[in-house]
Protein backbone atom coordinates (compact mmCIF):
# COMPACT_ATOMS: atom_id res chain seq x y z
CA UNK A 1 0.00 0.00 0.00
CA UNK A 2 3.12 2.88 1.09
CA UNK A 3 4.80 2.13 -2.40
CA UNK A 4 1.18 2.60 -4.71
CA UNK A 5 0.56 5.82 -2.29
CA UNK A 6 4.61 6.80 -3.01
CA UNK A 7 3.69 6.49 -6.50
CA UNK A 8 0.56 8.80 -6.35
CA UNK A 9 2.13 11.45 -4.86
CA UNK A 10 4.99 11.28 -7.60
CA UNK A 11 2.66 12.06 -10.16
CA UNK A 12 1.46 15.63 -11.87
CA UNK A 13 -0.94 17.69 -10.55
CA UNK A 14 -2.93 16.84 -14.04
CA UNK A 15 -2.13 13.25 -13.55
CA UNK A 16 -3.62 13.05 -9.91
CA UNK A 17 -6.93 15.23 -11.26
CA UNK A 18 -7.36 13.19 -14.07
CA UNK A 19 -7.37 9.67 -11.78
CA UNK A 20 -9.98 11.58 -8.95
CA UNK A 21 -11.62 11.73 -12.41
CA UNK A 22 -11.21 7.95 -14.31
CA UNK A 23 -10.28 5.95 -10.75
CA UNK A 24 -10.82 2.85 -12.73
CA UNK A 25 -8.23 3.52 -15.03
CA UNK A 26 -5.31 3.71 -12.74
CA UNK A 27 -4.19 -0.14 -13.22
CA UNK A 28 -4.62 0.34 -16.63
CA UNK A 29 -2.40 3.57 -16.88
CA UNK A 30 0.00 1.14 -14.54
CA UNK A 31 0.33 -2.08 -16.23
CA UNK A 32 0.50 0.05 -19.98
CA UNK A 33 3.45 1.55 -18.09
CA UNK A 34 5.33 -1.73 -17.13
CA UNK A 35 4.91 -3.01 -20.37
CA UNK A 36 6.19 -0.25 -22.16
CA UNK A 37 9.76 0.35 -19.90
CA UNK A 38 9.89 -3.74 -20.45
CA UNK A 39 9.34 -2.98 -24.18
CA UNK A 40 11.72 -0.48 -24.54
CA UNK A 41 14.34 -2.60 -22.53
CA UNK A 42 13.61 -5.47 -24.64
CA UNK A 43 14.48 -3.58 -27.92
CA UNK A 44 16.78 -0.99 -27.05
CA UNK A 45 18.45 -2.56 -23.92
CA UNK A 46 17.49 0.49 -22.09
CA UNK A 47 15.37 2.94 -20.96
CA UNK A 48 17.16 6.52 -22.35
CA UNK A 49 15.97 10.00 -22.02
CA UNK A 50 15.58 12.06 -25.50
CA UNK A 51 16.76 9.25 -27.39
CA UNK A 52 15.08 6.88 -29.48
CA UNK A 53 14.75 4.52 -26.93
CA UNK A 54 12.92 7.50 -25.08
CA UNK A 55 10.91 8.47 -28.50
CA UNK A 56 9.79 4.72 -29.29
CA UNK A 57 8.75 4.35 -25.18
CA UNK A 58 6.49 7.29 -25.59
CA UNK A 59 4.99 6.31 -28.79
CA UNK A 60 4.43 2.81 -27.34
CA UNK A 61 2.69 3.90 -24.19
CA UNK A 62 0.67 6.07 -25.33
CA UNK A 63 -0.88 4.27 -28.27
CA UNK A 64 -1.64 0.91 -25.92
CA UNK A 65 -3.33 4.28 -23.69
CA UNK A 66 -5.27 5.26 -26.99
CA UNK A 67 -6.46 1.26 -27.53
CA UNK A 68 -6.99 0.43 -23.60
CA UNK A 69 -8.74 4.19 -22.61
CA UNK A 70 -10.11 5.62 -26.20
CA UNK A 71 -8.23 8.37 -27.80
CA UNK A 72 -9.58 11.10 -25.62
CA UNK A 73 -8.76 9.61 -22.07
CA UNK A 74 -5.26 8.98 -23.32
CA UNK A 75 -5.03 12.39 -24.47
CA UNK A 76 -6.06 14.15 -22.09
CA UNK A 77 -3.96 11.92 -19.50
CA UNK A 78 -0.40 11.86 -21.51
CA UNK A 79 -1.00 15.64 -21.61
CA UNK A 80 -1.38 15.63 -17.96
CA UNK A 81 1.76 13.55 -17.93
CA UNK A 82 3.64 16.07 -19.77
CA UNK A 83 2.79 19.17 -17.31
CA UNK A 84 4.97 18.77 -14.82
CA UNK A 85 7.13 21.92 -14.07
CA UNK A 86 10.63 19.91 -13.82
CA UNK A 87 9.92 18.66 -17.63
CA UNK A 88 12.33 21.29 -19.71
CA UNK A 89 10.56 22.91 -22.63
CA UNK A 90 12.41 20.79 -25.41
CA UNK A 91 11.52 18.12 -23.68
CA UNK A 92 8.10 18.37 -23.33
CA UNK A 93 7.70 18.78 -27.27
CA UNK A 94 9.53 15.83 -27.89
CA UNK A 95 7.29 13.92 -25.55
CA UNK A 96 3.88 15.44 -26.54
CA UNK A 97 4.95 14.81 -30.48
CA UNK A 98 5.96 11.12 -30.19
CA UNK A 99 2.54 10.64 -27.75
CA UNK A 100 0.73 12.00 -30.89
CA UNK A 101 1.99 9.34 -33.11
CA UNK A 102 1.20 6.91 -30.24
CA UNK A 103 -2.07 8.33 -29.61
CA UNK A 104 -3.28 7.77 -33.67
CA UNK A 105 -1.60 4.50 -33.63
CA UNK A 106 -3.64 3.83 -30.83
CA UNK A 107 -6.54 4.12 -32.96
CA UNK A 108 -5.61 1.47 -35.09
CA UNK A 109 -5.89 -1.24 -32.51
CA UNK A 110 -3.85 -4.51 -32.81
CA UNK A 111 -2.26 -6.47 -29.67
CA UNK A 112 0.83 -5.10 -28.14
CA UNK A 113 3.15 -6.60 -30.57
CA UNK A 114 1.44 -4.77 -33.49
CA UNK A 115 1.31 -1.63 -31.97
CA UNK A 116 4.92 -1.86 -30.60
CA UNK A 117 5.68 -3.03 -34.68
CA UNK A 118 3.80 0.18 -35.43
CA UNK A 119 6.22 2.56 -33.25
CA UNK A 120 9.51 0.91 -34.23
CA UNK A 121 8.40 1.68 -38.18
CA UNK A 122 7.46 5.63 -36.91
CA UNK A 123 10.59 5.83 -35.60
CA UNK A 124 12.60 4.22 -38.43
CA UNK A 125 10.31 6.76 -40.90
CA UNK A 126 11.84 9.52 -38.80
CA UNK A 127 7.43 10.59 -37.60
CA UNK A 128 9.42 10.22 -34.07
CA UNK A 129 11.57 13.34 -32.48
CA UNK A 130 14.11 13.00 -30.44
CA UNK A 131 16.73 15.43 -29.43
CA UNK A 132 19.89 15.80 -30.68
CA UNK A 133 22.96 15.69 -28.54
């Protein structure tokens, strides 16, 4: 119970509004997590920050969000994500445009697989951003 509290109060303002909101999405928003770090791990072999790894983790997440929540609830949540005021300008329009991809890929539908198949071909047809070091 301390650690899902812990994680609750690590979370945005938005995030935390939109969850008073859509309670019964929280394990949802959870699990789609999980499986999109493990995702990332499994294909990158790690977890980066304003790399691909980071642009292709984004995408991922948000479009299992899009399938699991509808396009609107994952919008308006991954936005929430994104408001945070430690989260740098740059990098909060790298993370909004790769959740955009993710969020119309979403749409499509498809297992995980497909959808993870779907963000590794946005990336490699440069629809991804990430920022350049």
């Amino acid at each position: 119970m301390k650690q899902v509290y812990e994680q609750y109060n690590s979370l945005t303002d938005g995030e935390r509004r939109y969850l008073r909101n859509h309670p019964h999405h929280a394990l949802t928003i959870r699990e789609s997590r999980n499986i999109a770090y493990a995702e990332t791990s499994r294909i990158f072999g790690r977890n980066g920050r304003n790399d691909a790894s980071d642009a292709f983790r984004h995408c991922f997440w948000s479009s299992i969000l899009s399938r699991d929540l509808g396009y609107d609830n994952a919008l308006e949540f991954t936005n929430a994500h994104e408001e945070g005021p430690l989260n740098p300008p740059a990098e909060k329009e790298m993370d909004l445009s790769n959740n955009a991809v993710g969020l119309e890929l979403g749409k499509l539908g498809g297992d995980n697989r497909h959808l993870s198949s779907l963000c590794v071909s946005a990336l490699l047809n440069k629809r991804l951003s990430v920022i350049a070091k």
